[in-house]
Protein backbone atom coordinates (compact mmCIF):
# COMPACT_ATOMS: atom_id res chain seq x y z
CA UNK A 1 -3.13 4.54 1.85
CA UNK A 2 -5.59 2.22 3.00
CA UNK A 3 -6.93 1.19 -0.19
CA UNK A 4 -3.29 0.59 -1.37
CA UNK A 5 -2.90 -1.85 1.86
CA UNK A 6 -6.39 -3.31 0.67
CA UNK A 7 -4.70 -4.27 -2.82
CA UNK A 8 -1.26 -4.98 -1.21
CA UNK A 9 -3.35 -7.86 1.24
CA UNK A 10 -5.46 -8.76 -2.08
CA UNK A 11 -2.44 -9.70 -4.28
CA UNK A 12 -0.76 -11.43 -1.43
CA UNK A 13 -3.63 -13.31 -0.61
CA UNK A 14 -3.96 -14.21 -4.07
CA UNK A 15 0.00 -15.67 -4.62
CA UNK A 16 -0.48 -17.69 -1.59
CA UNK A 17 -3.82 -19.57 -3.23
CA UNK A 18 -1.83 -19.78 -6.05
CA UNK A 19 0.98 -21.38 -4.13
CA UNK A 20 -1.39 -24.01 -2.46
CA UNK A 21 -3.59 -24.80 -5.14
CA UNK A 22 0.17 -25.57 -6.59
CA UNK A 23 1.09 -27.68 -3.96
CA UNK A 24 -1.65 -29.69 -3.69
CA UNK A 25 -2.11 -30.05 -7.75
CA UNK A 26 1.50 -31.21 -7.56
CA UNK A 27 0.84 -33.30 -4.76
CA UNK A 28 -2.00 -35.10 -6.02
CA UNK A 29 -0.03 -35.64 -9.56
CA UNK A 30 2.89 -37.04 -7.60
CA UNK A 31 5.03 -34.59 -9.24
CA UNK A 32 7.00 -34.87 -5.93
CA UNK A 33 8.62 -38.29 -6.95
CA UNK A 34 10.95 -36.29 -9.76
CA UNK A 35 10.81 -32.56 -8.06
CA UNK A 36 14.12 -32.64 -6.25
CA UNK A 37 15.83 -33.89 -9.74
CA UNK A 38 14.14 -31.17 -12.23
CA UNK A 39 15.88 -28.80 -9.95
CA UNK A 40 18.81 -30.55 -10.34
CA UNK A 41 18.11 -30.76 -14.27
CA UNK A 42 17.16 -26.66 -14.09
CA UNK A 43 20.40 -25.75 -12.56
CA UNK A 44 22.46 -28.45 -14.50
CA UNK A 45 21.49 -28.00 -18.22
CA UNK A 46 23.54 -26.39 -20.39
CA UNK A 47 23.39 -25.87 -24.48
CA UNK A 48 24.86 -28.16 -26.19
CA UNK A 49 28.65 -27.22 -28.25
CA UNK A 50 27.72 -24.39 -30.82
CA UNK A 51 31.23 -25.35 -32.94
CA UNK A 52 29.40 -28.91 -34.12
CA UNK A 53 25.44 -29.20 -35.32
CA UNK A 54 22.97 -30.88 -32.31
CA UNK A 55 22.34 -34.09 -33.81
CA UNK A 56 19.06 -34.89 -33.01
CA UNK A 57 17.93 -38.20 -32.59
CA UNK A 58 13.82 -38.46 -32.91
CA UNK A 59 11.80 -41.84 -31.98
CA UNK A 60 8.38 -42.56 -31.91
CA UNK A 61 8.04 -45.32 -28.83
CA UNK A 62 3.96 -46.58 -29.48
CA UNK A 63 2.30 -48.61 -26.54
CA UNK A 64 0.47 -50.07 -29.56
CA UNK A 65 -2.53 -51.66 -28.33
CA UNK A 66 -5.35 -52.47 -31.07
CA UNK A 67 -6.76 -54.77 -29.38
CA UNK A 68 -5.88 -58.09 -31.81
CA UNK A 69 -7.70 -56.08 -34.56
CA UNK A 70 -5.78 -56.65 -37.86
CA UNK A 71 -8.04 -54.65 -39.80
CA UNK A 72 -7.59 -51.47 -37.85
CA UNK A 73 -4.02 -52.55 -38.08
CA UNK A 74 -3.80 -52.28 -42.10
CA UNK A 75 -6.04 -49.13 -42.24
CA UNK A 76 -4.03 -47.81 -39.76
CA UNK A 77 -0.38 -49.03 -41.47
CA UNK A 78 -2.07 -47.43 -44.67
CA UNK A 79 -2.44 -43.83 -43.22
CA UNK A 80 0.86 -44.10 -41.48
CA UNK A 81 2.86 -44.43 -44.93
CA UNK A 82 1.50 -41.67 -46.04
CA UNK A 83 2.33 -39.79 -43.11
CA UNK A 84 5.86 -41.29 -43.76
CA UNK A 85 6.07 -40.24 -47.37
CA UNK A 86 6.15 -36.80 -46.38
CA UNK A 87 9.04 -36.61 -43.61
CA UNK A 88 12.64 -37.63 -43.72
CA UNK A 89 15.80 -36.62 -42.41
CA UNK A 90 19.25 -34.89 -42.92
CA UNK A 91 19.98 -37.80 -44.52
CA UNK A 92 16.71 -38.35 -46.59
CA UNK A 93 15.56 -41.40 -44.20
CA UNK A 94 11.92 -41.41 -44.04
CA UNK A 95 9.81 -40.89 -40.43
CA UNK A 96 10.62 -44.17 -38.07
CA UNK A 97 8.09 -45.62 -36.04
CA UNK A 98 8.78 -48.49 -32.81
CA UNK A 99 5.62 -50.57 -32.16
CA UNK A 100 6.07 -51.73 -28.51
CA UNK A 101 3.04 -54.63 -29.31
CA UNK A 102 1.57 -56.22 -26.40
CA UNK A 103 3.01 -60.42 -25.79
CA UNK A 104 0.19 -61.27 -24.00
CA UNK A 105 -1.98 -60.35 -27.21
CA UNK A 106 -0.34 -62.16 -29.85
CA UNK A 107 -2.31 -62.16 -33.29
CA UNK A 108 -0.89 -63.87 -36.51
CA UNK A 109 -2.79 -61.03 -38.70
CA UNK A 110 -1.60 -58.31 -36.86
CA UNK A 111 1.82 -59.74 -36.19
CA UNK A 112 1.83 -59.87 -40.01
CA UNK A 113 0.82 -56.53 -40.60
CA UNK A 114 3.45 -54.92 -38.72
CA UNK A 115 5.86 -57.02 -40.71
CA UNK A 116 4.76 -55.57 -43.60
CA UNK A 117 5.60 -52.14 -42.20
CA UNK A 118 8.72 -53.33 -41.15
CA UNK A 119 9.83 -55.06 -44.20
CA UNK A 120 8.93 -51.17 -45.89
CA UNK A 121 11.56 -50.04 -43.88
CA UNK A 122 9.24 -47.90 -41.80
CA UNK A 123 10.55 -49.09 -38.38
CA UNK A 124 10.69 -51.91 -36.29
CA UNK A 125 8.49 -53.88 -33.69
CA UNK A 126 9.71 -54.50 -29.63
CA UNK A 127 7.93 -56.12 -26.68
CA UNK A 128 5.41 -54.34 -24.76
CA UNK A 129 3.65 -56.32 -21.68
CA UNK A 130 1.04 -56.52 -20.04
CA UNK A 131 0.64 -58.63 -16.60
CA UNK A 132 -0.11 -59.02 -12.82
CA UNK A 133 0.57 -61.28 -9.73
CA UNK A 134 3.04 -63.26 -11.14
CA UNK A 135 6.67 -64.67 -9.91
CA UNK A 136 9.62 -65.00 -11.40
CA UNK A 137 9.51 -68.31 -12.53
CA UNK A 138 5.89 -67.14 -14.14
CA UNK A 139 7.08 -64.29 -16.06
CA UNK A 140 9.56 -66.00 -17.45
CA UNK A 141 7.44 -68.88 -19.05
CA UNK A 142 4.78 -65.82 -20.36
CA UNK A 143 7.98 -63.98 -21.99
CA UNK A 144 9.34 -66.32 -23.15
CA UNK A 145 6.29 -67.85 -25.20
CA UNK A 146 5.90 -64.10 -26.13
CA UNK A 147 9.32 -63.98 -27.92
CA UNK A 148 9.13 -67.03 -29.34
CA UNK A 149 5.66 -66.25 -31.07
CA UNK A 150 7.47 -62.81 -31.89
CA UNK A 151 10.20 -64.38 -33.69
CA UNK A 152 8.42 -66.01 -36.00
CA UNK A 153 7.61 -63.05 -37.88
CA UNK A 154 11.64 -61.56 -37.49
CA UNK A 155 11.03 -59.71 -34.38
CA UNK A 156 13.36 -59.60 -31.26
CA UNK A 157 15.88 -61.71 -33.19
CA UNK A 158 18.83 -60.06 -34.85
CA UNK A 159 20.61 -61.34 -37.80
CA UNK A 160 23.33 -62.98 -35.82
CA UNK A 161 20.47 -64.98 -34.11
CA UNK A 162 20.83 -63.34 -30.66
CA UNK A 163 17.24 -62.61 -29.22
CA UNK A 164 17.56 -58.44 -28.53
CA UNK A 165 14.67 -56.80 -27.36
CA UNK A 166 13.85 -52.86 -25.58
CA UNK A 167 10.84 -53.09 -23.33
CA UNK A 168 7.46 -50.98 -21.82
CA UNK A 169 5.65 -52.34 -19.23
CA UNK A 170 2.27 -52.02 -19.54
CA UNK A 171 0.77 -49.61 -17.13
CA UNK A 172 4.10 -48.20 -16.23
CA UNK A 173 4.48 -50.93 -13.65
CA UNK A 174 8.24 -52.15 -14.27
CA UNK A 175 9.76 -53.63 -11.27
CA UNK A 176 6.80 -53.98 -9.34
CA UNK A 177 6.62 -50.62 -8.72
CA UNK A 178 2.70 -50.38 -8.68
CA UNK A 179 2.40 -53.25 -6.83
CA UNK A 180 1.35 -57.11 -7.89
CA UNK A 181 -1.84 -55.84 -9.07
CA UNK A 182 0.36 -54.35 -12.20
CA UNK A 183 3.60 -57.40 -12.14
CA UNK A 184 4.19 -59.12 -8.71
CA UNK A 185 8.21 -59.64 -9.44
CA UNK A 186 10.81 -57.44 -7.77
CA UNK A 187 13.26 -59.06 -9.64
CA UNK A 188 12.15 -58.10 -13.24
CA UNK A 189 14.79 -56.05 -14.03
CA UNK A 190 17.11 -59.03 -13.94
CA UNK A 191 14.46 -61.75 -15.65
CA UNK A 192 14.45 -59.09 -18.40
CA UNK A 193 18.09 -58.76 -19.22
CA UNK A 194 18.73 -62.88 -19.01
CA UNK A 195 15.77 -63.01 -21.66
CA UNK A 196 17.61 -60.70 -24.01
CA UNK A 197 16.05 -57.23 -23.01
CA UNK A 198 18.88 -54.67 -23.06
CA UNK A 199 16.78 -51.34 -22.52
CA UNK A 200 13.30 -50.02 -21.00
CA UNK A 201 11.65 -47.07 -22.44
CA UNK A 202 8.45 -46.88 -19.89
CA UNK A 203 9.06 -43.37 -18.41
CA UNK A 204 8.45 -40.77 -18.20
CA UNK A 205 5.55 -41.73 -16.30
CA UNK A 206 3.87 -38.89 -14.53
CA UNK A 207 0.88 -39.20 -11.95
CA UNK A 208 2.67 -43.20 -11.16
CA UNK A 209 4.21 -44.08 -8.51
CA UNK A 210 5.87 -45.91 -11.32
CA UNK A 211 7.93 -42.42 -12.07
CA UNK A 212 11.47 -42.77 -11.05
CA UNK A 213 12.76 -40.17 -8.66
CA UNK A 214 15.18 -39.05 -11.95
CA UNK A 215 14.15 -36.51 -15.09
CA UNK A 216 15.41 -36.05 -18.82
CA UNK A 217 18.24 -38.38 -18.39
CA UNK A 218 19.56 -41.80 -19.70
CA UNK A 219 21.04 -44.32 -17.12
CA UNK A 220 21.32 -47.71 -16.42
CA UNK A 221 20.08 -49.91 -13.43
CA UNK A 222 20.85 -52.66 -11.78
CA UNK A 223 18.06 -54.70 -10.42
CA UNK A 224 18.06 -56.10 -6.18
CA UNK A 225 15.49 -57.63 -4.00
CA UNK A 226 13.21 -54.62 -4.01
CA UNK A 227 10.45 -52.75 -5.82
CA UNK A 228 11.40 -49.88 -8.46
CA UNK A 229 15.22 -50.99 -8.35
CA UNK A 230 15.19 -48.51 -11.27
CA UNK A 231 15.18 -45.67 -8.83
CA UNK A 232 19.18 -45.65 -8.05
CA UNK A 233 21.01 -44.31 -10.78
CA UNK A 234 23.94 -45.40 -12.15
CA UNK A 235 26.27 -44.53 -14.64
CA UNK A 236 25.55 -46.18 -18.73
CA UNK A 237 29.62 -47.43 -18.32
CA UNK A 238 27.87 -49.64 -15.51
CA UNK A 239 26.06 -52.06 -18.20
CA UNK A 240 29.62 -52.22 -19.95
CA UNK A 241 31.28 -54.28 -16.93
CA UNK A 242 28.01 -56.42 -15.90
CA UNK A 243 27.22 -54.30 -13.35
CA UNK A 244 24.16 -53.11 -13.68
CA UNK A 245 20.86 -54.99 -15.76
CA UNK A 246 19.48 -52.57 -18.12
CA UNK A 247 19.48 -49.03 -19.75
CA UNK A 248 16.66 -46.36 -18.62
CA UNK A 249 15.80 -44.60 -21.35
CA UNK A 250 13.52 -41.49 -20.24
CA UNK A 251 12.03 -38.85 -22.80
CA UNK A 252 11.08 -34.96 -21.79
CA UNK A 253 10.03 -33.88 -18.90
CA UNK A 254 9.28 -30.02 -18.76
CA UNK A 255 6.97 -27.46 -16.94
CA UNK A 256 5.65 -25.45 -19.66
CA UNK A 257 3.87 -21.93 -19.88
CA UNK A 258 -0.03 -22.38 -19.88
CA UNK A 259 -2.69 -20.14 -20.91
CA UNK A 260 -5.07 -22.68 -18.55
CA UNK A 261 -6.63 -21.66 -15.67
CA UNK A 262 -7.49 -24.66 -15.09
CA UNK A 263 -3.99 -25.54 -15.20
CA UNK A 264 -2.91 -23.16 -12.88
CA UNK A 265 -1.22 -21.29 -16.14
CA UNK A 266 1.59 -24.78 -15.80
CA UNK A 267 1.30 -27.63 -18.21
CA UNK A 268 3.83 -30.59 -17.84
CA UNK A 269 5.33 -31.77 -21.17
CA UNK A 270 6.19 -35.52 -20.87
CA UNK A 271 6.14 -36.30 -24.83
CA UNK A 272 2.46 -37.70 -25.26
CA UNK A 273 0.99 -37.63 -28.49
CA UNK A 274 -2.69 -37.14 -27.10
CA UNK A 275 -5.81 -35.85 -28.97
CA UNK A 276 -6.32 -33.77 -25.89
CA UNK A 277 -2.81 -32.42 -26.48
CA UNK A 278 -2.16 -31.68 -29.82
CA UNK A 279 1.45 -31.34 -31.15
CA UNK A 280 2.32 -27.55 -31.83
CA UNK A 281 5.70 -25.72 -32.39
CA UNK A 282 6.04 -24.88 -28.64
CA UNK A 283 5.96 -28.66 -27.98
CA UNK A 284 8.11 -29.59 -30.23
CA UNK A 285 10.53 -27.18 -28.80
CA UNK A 286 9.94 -28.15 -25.62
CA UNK A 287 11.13 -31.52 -26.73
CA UNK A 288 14.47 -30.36 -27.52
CA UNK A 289 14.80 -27.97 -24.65
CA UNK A 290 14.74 -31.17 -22.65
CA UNK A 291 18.02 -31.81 -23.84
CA UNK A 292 18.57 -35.45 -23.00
CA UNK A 293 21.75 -36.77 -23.81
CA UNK A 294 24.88 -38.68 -22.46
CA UNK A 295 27.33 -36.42 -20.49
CA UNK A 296 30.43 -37.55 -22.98
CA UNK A 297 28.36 -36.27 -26.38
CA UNK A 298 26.03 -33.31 -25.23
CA UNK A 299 25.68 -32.04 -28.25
CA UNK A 300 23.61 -35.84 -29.43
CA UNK A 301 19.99 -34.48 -28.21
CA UNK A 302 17.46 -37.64 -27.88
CA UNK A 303 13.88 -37.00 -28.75
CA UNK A 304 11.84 -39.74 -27.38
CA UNK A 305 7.90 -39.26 -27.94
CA UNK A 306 5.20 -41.86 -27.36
CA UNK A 307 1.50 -42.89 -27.35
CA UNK A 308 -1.40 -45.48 -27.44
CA UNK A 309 -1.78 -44.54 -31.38
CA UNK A 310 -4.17 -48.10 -32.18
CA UNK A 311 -6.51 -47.72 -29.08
CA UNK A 312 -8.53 -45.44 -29.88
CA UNK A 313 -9.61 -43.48 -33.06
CA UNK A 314 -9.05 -40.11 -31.12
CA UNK A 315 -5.35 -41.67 -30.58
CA UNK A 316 -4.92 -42.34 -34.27
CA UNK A 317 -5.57 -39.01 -35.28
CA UNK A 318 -2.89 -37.69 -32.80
CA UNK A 319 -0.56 -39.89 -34.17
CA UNK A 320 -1.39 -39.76 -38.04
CA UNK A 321 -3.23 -36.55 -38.37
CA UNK A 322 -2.83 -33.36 -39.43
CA UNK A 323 -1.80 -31.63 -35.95
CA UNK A 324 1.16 -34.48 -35.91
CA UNK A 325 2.07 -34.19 -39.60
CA UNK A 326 2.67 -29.92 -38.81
CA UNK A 327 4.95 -30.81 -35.97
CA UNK A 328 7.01 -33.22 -37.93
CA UNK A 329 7.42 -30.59 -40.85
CA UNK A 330 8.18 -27.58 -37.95
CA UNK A 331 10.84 -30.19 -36.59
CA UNK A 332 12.16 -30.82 -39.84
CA UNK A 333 12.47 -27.06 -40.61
CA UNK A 334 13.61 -25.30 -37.06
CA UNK A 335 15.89 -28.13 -36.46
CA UNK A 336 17.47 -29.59 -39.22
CA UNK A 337 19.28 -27.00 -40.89
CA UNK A 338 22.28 -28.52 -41.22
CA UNK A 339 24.18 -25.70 -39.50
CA UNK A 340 23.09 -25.72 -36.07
CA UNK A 341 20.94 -28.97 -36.36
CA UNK A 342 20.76 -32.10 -38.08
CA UNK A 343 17.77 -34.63 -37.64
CA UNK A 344 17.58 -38.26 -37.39
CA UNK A 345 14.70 -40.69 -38.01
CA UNK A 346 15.59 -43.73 -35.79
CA UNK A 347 13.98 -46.59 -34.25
CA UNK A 348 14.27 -47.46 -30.26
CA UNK A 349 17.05 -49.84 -30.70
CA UNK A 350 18.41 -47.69 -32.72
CA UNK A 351 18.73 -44.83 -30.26
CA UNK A 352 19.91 -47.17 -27.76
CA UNK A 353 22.85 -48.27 -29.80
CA UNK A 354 23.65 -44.49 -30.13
CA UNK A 355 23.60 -43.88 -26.67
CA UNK A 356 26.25 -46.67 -26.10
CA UNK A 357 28.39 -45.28 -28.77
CA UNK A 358 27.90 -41.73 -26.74
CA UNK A 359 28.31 -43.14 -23.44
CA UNK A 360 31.98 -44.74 -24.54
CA UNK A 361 32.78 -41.59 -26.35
CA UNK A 362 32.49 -42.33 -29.87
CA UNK A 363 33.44 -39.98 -32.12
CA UNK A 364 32.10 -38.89 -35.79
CA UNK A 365 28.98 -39.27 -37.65
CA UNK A 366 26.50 -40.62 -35.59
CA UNK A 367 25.10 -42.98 -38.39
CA UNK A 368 28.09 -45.44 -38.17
CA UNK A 369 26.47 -47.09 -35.16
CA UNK A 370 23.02 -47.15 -35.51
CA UNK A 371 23.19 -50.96 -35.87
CA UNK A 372 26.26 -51.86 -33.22
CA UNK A 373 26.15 -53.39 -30.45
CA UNK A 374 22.41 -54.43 -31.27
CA UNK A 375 22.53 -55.64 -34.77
CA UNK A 376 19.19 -55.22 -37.57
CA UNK A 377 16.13 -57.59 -36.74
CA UNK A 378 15.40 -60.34 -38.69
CA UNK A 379 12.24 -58.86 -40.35
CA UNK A 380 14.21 -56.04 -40.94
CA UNK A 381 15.79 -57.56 -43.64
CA UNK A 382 14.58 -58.07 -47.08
CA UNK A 383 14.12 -61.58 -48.59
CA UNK A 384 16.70 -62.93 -50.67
C-alpha cells in the first residue's frame, strides 16, 4: 500500500511539472495572445459538407529576402521550375509561388528575375516591407516610391491600371504592434488601403506580440488611433460597405503531437517551411485540419504556407528540396482525389479574390473568380 501511494505521489508530482513547465513554455512563447480563440476554434470546427469535394486552395506566401542578390535569384528561379514541373492541380495548373519582395530593397536584376518567373506563369510578386520610426506622412512617401519602382516591371498594377497590392510587414510588425522600433504608425492599416493594399498576409505570427488575439480564420479590420487595430475582428461583408480597411488573411495554427522532450511532446504548426522543420505527411495534414475558410463556403479550405526561402541556403532547401517536393506530391495524392478533394495552385491575390467570392456566397466552380474583384497584374500578362 505504501509503495502504491509512493507511485500515486510520483505520477502526480510528475503531471504537475508537466503542467508548469507548460505554462511557462507557453508563457514565454506568448501563446497566451491566441489561447482563448484556439479554444474557441477547438470547440467550433466542424468538417466541411461531405455531399461536395473540399476545394482546397494552396499558396505559398515567401518573405523573399535575398538580399539584392540577382544571381542567387536566377539559380534559385532555376531550381524552383523544376520543382514546378513536377506538381499541378485538379486542373493541371502547375505549383504557384507569391514573392512578398522587400520595397525598401529594390534591385533592377532581381526585380527582373522575378519577372521572368512571373511572365512563366509560375506566380506573381506583392509588397513586403521593411521599416521603423516613421509617421504617416513618411511611410507614405517610402511606399509609394516602392510601388512605383515595382510597377515598372508589371507588379502591383493590374491590367485595368488600378495599383492592387496584398502586404507582409517585415518582422511581423503591422500596425505598430511591436512598437516604432519595427513601424512607428498606428494608422498603417488605413495608409495601406488608400495606397491600393487590399489584404495582409503577416500572421500567423507566433512568439510576437505582433500575433493577433484570433486563430485559423479570415477577417477584415478596420484601422483607429491605436496599435494592432487588427486585433478586433470583424466580419469580410465589413470591407464590402467601407467599413473596415483591409482583409486578415491568417494560415494554420495547430498544437501538434510531438515525440520531443524537449518540446514537452507539443509542437505548434503555424505553416513554416523551415530546414529545422521539414515538411512531412503529418504536416501537411495538419494544414488542412486547420480548416480555414469563410463561414458561407466551409467546404473552400485555404492552405496558406510561408517562409524566408532566398535568405539563407538552409531556407532554399526547405523550400525547393526534396523534403518540400514529398509534401507537395503527398498533398497532391491524399487530397486531390477528385471525390472528396480537389486542389488548387493559386497565388495570394488569388486566394483573396476567392475569399470575397466565399464571403458573398458565390456559388459554383471556384475557378470563375480567381481574377475578380482584383484583376491579373501587368507582368502577368504576356507580350503582344
Amino acid at each position: 500500500m505504501k509503495r502504491i501511494r509512493w507511485v500515486g505521489a510520483f505520477l502526480l508530482a510528475l503531471v504537475i511539472a508537466y503542467l508548469a513547465a507548460t505554462a511557462v513554455r507557453m508563457y514565454s512563447r506568448k501563446h497566451y495572445l491566441f489561447a482563448v480563440d484556439y479554444l474557441r476554434w477547438m470547440v467550433t470546427a466542424s468538417p466541411t459538407a461531405a455531399s461536395t469535394p473540399t476545394e482546397v486552395f494552396f499558396f505559398f506566401t515567401d518573405h523573399y529576402e535575398p538580399d539584392s542578390n540577382a544571381e542567387r535569384v536566377r539559380k534559385w528561379g532555376e531550381r524552383y521550375r523544376s520543382l514546378a514541373s513536377r506538381h499541378h492541380d485538379s486542373e493541371g495548373r502547375a505549383l504557384q509561388h507569391t514573392w512578398f519582395y522587400p520595397v525598401e530593397q529594390t534591385n533592377p536584376e532581381v526585380l527582373s528575375a522575378l519577372r521572368d518567373l512571373v511572365v512563366s506563369g509560375l506566380g506573381e510578386v506583392e509588397m513586403h516591407f521593411h521599416h521603423r520610426d516613421d509617421t504617416e506622412a513618411s511611410l507614405r512617401r517610402k511606399l509609394q516610391k516602392g510601388i512605383a519602382e515595382f510597377q515598372e516591371y508589371g507588379f502591383l498594377k493590374t491590367t485595368d491600371g488600378r495599383t492592387s497590392f496584398a502586404f507582409i510587414h517585415g518582422n511581423w510588425g503591422l500596425d505598430d504592434s511591436e512598437g516604432s522600433r519595427f513601424c512607428g504608425v498606428r494608422t498603417e492599416l488605413k495608409v495601406l488601403r488608400e495606397l491600393g493594399c487590399y489584404c495582409d498576409f503577416t500572421f500567423p505570427s507566433i512568439y510576437s506580440d505582433a500575433q493577433p488575439p484570433i486563430v485559423n480564420t479570415i477577417y477584415a479590420a478596420r484601422d483607429d488611433d491605436r496599435p494592432k487595430s487588427y486585433e478586433r475582428q470583424l466580419p469580410v461583408s465589413a470591407l464590402f460597405d467601407g467599413s473596415a480597411d483591409l482583409m486578415i488573411f491568417e494560415g494554420p495554427l495547430v498544437f501538434v503531437p510531438s515525440s520531443s522532450i524537449r518540446h514537452l511532446f507539443l509542437d505548434l504548426e503555424d505553416g513554416n517551411i523551415h530546414l529545422s522543420v521539414p515538411v512531412t505527411p503529418s504536416r501537411v495534414d495538419a494544414w488542412i485540419r486547420a480548416d480555414v475558410h469563410l463561414p458561407q463556403r466551409p467546404e473552400w479550405v485555404f492552405v496558406k504556407v510561408w517562409a524566408h526561402s532566398a535568405s539563407t541556403p538552409g531556407d532554399e532547401e526547405a523550400a525547393l528540396g526534396p523534403d518540400f517536393d514529398r509534401g507537395l506530391a503527398y498533398l497532391e495524392s491524399r487530397y486531390n482525389d477528385g471525390r472528396k478533394y480537389r486542389l488548387h495552385y493559386v497565388t495570394a491575390r488569388q486566394a483573396y479574390n476567392l475569399a470575397v467570392a466565399a464571403a458573398r456566397g458565390a456559388t459554383g466552380p471556384p475557378d470563375a473568380y480567381l481574377d475578380t474583384p482584383i484583376g491579373r497584374y501587368v507582368a502577368s500578362v504576356p507580350a503582344q
